[in-house]
N, C-alpha and C. Protein backbone atom coordinates (compact mmCIF):
# COMPACT_ATOMS: atom_id res chain seq x y z
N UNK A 1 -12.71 32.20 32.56
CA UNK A 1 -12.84 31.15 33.58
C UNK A 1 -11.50 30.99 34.26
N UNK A 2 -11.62 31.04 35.35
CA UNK A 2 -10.28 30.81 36.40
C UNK A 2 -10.29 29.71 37.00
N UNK A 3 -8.99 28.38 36.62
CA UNK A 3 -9.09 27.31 37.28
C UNK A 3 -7.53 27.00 38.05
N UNK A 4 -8.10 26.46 39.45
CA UNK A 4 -6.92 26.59 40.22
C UNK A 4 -6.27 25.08 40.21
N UNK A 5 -5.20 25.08 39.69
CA UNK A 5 -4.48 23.71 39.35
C UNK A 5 -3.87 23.05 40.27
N UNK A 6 -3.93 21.45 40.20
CA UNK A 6 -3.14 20.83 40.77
C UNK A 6 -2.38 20.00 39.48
N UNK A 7 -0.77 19.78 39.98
CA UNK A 7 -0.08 19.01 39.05
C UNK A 7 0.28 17.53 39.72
N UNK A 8 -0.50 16.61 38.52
CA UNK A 8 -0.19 15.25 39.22
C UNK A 8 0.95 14.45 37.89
N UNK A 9 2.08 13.95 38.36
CA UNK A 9 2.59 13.16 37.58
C UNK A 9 1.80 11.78 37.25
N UNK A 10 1.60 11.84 36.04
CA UNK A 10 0.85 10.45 35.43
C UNK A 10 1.81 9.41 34.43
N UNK A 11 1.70 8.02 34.78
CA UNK A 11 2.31 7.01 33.86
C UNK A 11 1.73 7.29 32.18
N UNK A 12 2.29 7.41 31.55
CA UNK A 12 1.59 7.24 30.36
C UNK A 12 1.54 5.83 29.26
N UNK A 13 1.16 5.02 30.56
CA UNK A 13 1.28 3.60 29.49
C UNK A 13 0.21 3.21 28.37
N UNK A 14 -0.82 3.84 28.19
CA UNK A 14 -1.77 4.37 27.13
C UNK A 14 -0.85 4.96 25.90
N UNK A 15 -1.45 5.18 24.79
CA UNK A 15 -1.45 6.16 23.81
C UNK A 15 -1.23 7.67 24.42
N UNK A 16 -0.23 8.02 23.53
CA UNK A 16 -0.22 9.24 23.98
C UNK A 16 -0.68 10.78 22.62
N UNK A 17 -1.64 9.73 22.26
CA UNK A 17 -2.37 10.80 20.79
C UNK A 17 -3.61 10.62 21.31
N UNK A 18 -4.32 11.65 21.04
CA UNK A 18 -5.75 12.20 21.19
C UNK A 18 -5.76 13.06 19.55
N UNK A 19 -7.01 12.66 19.36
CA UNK A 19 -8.15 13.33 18.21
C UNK A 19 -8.98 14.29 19.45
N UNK A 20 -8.73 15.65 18.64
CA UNK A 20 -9.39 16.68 19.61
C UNK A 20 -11.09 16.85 18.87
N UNK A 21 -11.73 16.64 19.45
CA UNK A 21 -13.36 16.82 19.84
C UNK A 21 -14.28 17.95 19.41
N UNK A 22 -13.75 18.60 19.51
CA UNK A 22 -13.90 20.36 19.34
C UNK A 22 -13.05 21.47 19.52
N UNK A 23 -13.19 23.01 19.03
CA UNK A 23 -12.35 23.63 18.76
C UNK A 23 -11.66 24.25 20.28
N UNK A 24 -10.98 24.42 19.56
CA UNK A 24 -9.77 24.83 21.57
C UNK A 24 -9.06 25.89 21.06
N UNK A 25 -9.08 26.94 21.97
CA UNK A 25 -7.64 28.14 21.76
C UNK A 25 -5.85 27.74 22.30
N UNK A 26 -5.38 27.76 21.76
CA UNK A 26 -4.22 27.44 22.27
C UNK A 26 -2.92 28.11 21.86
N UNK A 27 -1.63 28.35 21.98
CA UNK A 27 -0.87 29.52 21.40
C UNK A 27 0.21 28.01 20.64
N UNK A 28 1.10 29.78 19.89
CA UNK A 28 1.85 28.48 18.91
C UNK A 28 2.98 29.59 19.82
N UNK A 29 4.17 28.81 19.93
CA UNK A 29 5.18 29.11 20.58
C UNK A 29 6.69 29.20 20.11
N UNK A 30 7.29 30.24 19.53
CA UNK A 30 8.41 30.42 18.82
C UNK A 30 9.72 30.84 19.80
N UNK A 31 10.46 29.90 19.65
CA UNK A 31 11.08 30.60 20.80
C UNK A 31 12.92 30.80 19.75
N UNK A 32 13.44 31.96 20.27
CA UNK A 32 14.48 32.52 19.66
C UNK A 32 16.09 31.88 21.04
N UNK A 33 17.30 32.47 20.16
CA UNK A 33 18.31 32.60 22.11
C UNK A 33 17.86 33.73 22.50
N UNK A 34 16.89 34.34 22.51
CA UNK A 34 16.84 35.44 23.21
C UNK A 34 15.70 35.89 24.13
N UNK A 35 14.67 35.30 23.41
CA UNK A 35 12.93 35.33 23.88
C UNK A 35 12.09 34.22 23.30
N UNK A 36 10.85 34.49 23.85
CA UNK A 36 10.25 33.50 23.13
C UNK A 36 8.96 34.29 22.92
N UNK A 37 7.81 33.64 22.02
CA UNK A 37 7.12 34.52 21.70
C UNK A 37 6.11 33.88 21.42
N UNK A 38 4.58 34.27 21.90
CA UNK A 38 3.34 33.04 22.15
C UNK A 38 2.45 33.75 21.03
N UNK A 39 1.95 33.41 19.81
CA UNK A 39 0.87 33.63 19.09
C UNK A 39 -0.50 32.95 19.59
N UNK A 40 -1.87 33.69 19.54
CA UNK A 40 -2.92 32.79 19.98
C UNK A 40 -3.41 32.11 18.53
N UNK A 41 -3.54 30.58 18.88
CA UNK A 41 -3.84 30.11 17.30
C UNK A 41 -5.37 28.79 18.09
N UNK A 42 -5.76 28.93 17.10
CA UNK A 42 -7.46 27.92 17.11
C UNK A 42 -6.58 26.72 16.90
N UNK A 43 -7.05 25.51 17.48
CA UNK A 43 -6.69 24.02 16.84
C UNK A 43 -8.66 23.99 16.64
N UNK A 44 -8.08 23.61 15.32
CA UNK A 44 -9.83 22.70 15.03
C UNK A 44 -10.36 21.15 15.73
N UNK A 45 -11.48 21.04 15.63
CA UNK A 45 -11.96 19.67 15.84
C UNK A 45 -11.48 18.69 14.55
N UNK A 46 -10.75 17.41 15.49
CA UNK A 46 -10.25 16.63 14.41
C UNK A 46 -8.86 16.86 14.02
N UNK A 47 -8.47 17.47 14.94
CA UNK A 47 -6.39 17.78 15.04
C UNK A 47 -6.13 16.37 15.72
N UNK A 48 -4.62 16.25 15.23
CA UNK A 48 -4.20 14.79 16.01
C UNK A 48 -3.55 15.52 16.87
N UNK A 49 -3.47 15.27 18.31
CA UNK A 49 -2.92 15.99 19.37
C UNK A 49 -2.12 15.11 20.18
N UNK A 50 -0.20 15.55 20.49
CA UNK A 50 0.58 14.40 21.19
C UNK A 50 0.54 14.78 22.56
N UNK A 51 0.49 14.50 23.21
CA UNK A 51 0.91 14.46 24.67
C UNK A 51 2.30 14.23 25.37
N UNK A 52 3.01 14.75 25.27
CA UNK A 52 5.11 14.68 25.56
C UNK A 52 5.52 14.49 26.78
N UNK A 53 4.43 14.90 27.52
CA UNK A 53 5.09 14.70 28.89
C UNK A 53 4.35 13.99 29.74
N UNK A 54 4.75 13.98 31.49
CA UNK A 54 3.78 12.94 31.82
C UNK A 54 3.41 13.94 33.25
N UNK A 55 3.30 15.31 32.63
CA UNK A 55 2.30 15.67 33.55
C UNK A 55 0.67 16.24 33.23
N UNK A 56 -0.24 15.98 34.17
CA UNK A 56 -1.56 15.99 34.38
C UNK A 56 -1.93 17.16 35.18
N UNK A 57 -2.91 18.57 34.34
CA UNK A 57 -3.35 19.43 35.04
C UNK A 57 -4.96 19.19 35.56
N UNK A 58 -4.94 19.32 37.06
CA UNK A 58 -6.53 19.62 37.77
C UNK A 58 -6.98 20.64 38.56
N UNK A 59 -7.89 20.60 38.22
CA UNK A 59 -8.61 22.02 38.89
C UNK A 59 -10.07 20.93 39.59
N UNK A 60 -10.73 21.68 40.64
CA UNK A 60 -12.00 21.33 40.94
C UNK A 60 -12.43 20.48 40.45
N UNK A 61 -12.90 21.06 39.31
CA UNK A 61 -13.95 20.39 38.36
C UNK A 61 -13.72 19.71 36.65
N UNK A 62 -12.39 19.51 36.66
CA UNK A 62 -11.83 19.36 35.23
C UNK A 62 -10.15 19.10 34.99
N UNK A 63 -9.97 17.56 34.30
CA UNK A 63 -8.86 17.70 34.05
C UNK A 63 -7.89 18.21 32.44
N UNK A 64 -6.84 18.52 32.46
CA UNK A 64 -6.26 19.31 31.14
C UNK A 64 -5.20 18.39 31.66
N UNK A 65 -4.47 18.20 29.96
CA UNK A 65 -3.26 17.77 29.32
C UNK A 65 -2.71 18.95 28.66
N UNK A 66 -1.74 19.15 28.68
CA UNK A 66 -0.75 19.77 27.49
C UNK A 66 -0.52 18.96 26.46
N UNK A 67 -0.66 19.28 25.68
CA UNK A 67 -0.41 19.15 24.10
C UNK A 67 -0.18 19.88 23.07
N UNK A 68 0.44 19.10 22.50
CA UNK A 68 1.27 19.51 20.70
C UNK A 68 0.47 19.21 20.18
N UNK A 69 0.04 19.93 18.72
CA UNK A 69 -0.41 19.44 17.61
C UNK A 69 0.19 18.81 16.74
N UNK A 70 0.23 17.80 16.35
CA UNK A 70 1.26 17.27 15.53
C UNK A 70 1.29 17.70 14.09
N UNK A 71 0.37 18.44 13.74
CA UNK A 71 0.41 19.18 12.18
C UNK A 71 1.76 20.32 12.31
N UNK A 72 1.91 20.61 13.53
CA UNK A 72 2.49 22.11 14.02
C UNK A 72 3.31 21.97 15.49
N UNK A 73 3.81 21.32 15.82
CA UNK A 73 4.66 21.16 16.94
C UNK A 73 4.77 22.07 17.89
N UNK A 74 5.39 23.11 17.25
CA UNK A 74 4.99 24.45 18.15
C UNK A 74 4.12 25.11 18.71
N UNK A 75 3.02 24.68 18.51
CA UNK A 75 1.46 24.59 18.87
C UNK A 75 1.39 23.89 20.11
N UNK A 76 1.42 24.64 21.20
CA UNK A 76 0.41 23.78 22.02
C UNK A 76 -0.90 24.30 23.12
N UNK A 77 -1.50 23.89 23.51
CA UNK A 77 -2.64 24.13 24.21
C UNK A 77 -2.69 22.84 25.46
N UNK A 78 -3.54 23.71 26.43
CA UNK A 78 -4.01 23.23 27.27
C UNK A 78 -5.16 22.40 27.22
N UNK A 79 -5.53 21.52 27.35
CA UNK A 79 -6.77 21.01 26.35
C UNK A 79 -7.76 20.24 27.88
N UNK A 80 -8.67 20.71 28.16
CA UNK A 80 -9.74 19.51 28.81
C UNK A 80 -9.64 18.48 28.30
N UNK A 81 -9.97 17.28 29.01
CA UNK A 81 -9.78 15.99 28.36
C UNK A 81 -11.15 15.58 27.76
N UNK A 82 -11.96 16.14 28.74
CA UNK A 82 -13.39 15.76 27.78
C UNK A 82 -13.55 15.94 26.75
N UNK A 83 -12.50 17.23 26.00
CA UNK A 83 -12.89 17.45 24.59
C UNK A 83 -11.67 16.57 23.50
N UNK A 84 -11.24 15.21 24.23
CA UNK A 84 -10.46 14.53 24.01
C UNK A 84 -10.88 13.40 23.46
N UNK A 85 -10.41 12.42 22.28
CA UNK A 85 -10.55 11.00 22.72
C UNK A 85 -9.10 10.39 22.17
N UNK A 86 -8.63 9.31 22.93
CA UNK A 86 -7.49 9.13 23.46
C UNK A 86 -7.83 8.03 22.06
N UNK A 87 -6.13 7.88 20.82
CA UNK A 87 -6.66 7.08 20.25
C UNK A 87 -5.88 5.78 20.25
N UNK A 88 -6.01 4.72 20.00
CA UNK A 88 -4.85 3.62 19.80
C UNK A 88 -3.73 3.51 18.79
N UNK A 89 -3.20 3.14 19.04
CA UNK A 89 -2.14 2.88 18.01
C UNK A 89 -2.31 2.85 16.81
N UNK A 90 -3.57 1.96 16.30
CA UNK A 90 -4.10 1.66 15.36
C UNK A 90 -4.80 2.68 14.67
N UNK A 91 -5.82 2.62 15.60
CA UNK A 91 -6.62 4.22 15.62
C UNK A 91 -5.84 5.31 14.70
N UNK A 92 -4.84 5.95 15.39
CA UNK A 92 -3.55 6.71 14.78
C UNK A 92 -3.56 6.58 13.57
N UNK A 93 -2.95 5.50 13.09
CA UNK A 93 -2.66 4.89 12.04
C UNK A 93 -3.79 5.11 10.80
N UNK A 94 -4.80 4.76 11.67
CA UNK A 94 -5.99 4.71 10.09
C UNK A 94 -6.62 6.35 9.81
N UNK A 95 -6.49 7.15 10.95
CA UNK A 95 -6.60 8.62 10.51
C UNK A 95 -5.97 9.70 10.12
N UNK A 96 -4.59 8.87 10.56
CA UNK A 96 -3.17 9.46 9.97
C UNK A 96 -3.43 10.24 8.27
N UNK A 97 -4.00 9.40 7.38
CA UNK A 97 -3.57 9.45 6.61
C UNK A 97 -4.49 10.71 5.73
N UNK A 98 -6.15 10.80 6.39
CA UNK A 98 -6.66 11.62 5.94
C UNK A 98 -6.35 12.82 5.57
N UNK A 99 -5.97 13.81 5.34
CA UNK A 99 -6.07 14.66 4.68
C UNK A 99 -6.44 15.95 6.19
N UNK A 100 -7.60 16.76 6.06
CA UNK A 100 -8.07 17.70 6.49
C UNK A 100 -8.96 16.84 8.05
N UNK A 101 -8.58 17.58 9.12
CA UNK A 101 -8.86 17.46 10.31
C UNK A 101 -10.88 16.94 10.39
N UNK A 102 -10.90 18.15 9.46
CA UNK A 102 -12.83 17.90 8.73
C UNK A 102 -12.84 16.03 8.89
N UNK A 103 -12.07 15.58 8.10
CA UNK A 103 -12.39 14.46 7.26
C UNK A 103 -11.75 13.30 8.40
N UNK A 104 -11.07 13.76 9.38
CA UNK A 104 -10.32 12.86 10.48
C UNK A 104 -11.49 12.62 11.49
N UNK A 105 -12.31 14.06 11.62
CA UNK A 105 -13.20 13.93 12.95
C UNK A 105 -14.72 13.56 12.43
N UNK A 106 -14.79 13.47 11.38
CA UNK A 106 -15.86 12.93 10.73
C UNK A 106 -15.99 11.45 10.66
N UNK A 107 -14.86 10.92 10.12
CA UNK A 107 -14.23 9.53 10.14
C UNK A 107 -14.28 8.54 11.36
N UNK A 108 -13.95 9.60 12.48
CA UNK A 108 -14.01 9.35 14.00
C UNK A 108 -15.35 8.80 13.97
N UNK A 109 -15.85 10.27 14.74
CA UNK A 109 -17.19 10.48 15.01
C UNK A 109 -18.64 9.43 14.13
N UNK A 110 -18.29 8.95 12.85
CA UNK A 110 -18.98 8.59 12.45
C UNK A 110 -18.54 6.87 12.16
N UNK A 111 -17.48 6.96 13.35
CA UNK A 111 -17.32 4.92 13.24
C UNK A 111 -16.65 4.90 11.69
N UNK A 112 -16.53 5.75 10.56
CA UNK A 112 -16.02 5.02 9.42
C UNK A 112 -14.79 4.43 9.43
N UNK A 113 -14.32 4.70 10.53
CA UNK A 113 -12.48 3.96 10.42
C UNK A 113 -12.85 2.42 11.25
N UNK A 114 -14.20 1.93 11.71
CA UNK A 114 -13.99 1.17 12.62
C UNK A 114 -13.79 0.15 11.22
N UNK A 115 -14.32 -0.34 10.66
CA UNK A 115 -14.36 -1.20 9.40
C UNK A 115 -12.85 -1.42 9.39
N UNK A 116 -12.07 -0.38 8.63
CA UNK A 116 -10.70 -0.77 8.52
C UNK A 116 -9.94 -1.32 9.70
N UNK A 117 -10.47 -0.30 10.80
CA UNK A 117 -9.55 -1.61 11.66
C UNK A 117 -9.18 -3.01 12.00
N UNK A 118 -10.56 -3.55 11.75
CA UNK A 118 -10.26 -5.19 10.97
C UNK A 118 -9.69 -5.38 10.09
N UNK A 119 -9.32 -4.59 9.29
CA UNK A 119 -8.36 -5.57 8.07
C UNK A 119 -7.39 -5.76 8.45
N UNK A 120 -7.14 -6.77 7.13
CA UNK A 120 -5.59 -7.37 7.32
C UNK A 120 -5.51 -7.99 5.89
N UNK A 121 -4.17 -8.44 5.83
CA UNK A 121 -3.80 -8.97 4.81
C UNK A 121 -4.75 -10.03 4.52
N UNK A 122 -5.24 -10.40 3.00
CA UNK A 122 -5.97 -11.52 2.75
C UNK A 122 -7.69 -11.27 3.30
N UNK A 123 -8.33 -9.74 3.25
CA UNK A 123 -9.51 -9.38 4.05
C UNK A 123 -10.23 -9.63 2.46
N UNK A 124 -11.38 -10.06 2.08
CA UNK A 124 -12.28 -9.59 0.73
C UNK A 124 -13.10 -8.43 1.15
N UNK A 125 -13.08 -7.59 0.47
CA UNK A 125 -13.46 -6.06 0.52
C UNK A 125 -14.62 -5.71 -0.60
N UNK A 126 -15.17 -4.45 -0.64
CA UNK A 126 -15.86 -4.11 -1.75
C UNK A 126 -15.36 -2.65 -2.16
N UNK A 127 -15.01 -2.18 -3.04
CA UNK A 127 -14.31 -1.13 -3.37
C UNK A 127 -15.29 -0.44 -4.47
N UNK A 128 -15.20 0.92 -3.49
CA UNK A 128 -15.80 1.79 -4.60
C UNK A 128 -14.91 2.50 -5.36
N UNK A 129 -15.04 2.71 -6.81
CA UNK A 129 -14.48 3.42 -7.31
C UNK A 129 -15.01 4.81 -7.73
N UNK A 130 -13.85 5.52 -8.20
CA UNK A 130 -14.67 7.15 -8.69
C UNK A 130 -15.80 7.19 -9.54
N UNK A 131 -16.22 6.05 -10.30
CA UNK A 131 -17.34 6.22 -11.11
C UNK A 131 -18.73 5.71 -10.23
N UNK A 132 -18.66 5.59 -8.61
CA UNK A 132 -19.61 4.86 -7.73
C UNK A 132 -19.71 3.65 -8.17
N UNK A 133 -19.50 3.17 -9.24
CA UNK A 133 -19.41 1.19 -9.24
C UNK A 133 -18.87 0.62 -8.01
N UNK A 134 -18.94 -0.48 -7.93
CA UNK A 134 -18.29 -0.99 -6.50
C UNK A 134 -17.98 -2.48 -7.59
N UNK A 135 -16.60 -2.88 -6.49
CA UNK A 135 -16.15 -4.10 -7.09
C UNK A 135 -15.55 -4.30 -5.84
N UNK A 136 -15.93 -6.37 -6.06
CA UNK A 136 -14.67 -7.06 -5.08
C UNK A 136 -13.49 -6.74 -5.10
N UNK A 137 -12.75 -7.13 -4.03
CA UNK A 137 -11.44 -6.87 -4.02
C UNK A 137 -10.33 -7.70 -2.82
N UNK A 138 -9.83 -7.85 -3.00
CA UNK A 138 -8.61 -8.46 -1.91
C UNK A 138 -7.53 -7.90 -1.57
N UNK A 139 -7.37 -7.81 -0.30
CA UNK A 139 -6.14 -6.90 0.52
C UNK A 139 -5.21 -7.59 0.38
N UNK A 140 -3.67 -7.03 0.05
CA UNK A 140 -2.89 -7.71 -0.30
C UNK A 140 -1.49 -7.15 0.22
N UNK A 141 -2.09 -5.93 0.69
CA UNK A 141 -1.03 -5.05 1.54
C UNK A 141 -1.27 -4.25 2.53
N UNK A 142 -0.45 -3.70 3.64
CA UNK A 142 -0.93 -3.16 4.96
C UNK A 142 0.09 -2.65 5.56
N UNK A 143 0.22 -1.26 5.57
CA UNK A 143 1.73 -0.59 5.42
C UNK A 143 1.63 1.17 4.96
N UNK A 144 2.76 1.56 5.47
CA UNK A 144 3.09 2.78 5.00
C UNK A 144 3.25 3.00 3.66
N UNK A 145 3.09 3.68 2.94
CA UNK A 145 3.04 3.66 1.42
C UNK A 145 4.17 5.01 1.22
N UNK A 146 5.42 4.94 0.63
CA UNK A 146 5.96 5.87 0.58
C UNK A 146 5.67 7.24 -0.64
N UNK A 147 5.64 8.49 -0.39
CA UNK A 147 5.08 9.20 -1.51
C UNK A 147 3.42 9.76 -0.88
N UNK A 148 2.94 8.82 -0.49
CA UNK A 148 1.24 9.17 -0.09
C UNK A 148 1.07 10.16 1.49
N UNK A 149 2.30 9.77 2.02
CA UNK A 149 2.34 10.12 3.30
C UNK A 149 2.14 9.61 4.58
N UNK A 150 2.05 9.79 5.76
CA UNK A 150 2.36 9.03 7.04
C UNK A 150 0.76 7.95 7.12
N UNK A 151 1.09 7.32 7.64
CA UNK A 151 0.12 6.23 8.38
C UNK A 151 -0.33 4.90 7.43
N UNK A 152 -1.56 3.88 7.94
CA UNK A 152 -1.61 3.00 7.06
C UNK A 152 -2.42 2.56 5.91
N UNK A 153 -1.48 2.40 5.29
CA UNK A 153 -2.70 2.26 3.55
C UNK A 153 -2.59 0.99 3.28
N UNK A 154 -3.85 0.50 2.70
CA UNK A 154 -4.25 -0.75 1.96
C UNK A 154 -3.90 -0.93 0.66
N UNK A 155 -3.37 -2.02 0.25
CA UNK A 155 -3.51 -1.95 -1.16
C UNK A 155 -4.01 -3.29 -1.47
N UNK A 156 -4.95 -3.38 -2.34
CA UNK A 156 -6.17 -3.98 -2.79
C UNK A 156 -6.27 -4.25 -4.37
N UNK A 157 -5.95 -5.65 -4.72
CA UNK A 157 -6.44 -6.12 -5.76
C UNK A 157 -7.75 -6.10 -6.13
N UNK A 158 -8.34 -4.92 -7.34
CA UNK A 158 -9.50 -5.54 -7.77
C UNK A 158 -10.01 -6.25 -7.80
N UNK A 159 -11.18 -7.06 -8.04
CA UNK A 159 -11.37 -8.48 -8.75
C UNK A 159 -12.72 -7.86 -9.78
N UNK A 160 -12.02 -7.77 -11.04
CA UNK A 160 -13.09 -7.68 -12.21
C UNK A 160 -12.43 -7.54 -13.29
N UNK A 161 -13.40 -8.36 -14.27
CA UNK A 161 -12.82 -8.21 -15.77
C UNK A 161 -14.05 -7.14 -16.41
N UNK A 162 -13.36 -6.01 -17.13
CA UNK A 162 -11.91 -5.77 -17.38
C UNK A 162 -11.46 -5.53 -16.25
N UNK A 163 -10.02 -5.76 -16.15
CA UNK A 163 -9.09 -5.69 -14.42
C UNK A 163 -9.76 -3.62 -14.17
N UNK A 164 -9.69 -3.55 -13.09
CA UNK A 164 -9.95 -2.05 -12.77
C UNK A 164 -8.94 -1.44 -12.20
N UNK A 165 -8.13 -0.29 -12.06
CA UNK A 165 -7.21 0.16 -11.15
C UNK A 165 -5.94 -0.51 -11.47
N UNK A 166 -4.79 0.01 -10.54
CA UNK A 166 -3.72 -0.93 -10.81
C UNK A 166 -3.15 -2.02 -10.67
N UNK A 167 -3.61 -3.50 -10.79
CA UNK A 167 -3.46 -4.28 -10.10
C UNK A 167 -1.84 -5.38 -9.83
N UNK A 168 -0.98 -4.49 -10.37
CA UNK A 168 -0.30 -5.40 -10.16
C UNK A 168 0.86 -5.27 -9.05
N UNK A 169 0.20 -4.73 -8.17
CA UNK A 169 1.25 -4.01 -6.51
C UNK A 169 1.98 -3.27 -6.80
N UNK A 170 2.40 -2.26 -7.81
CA UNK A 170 3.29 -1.06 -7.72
C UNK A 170 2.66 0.16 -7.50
N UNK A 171 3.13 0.84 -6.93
CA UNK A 171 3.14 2.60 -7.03
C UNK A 171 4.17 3.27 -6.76
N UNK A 172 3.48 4.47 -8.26
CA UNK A 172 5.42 5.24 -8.07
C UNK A 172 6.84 4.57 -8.36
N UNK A 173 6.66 3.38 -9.17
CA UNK A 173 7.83 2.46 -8.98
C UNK A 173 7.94 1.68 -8.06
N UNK A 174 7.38 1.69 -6.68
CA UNK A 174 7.43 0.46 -5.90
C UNK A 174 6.59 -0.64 -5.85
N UNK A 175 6.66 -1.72 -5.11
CA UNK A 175 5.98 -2.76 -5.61
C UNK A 175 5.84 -3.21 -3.63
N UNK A 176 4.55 -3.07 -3.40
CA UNK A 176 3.39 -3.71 -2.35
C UNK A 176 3.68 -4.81 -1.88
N UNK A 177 2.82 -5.10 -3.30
CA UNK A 177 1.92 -6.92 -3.26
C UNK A 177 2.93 -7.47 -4.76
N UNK A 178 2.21 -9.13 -4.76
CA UNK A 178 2.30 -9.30 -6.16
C UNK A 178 1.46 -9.92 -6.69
């Protein structure tokens, strides 16, 4: 497909992260003092994708962003925006933390992050645990968790006797809640 571009400078007072939609070709880009050198690499559906600059590609019938992958920096692609959704701050934050792109665009797509976005400190919750029991619980923290990795984690007092989990705000030696 051949698309003939126009470049428009755009404000980027929005978010400048997108959760990509579906799969896109895009190259990863190594560059040396001497050359640089373009590999063709797949981004999957469910990559967190940054946007760095504040220009806007159009053609006819379709607009593209440039973007980084943020798993891979050197990664970037041209991306349609339709196969985009632009996320909030928050947004960011609560898919940050997943794991596998699978489990980010699933999460998306299927509203499960909308729930957390209401919380907050002092939320009553129901918590499942690994054995599928479910128990009350109270949020007691809302924050980066160091050790677990980027974005935001809850930490949640059980409520059951016998106590379940760890309840007394540490992990790893640090301390949450109390």
């Amino acid at each position: 497909i051949f698309y003939q571009f126009f470049v428009r400078h755009v404000k980027m007072a929005q978010s400048n992260k997108f959760l990509l939609l579906e799969d896109v070709d895009g190259s990863r880009v190594e560059q040396s003092l001497l050359d640089q050198k373009e590999t063709p690499v797949t981004l999957v559906r469910g990559d967190i994708l940054v946007h760095n600059g504040q220009q806007e590609l159009s053609s006819a019938s379709h607009q593209f962003l440039i973007l980084h992958s943020l798993s891979s920096p050197s990664c970037q692609v041209l991306c349609p925006t339709e196969s985009l959704a632009r996320l909030t701050e928050r947004q960011f934050g609560l898919l940050l933390p997943l794991q596998s792109a699978s489990d980010r665009f699933n999460a998306y797509h299927d509203g499960l992050y909308k729930a957390e976005e209401q919380l907050k400190v002092d939320s009553k919750v129901i918590v499942r645990m690994p054995d599928d029991k479910e128990y009350p619980g109270v949020v007691w923290y809302e924050g980066p968790v160091e050790k677990l990795g980027q974005g935001i984690m809850f930490g949640v007092e059980i409520l059951a006797e016998p106590p379940r989990g760890n309840v007394d705000g540490t992990l790893h030696g640090n301390r949450y809640f109390v």
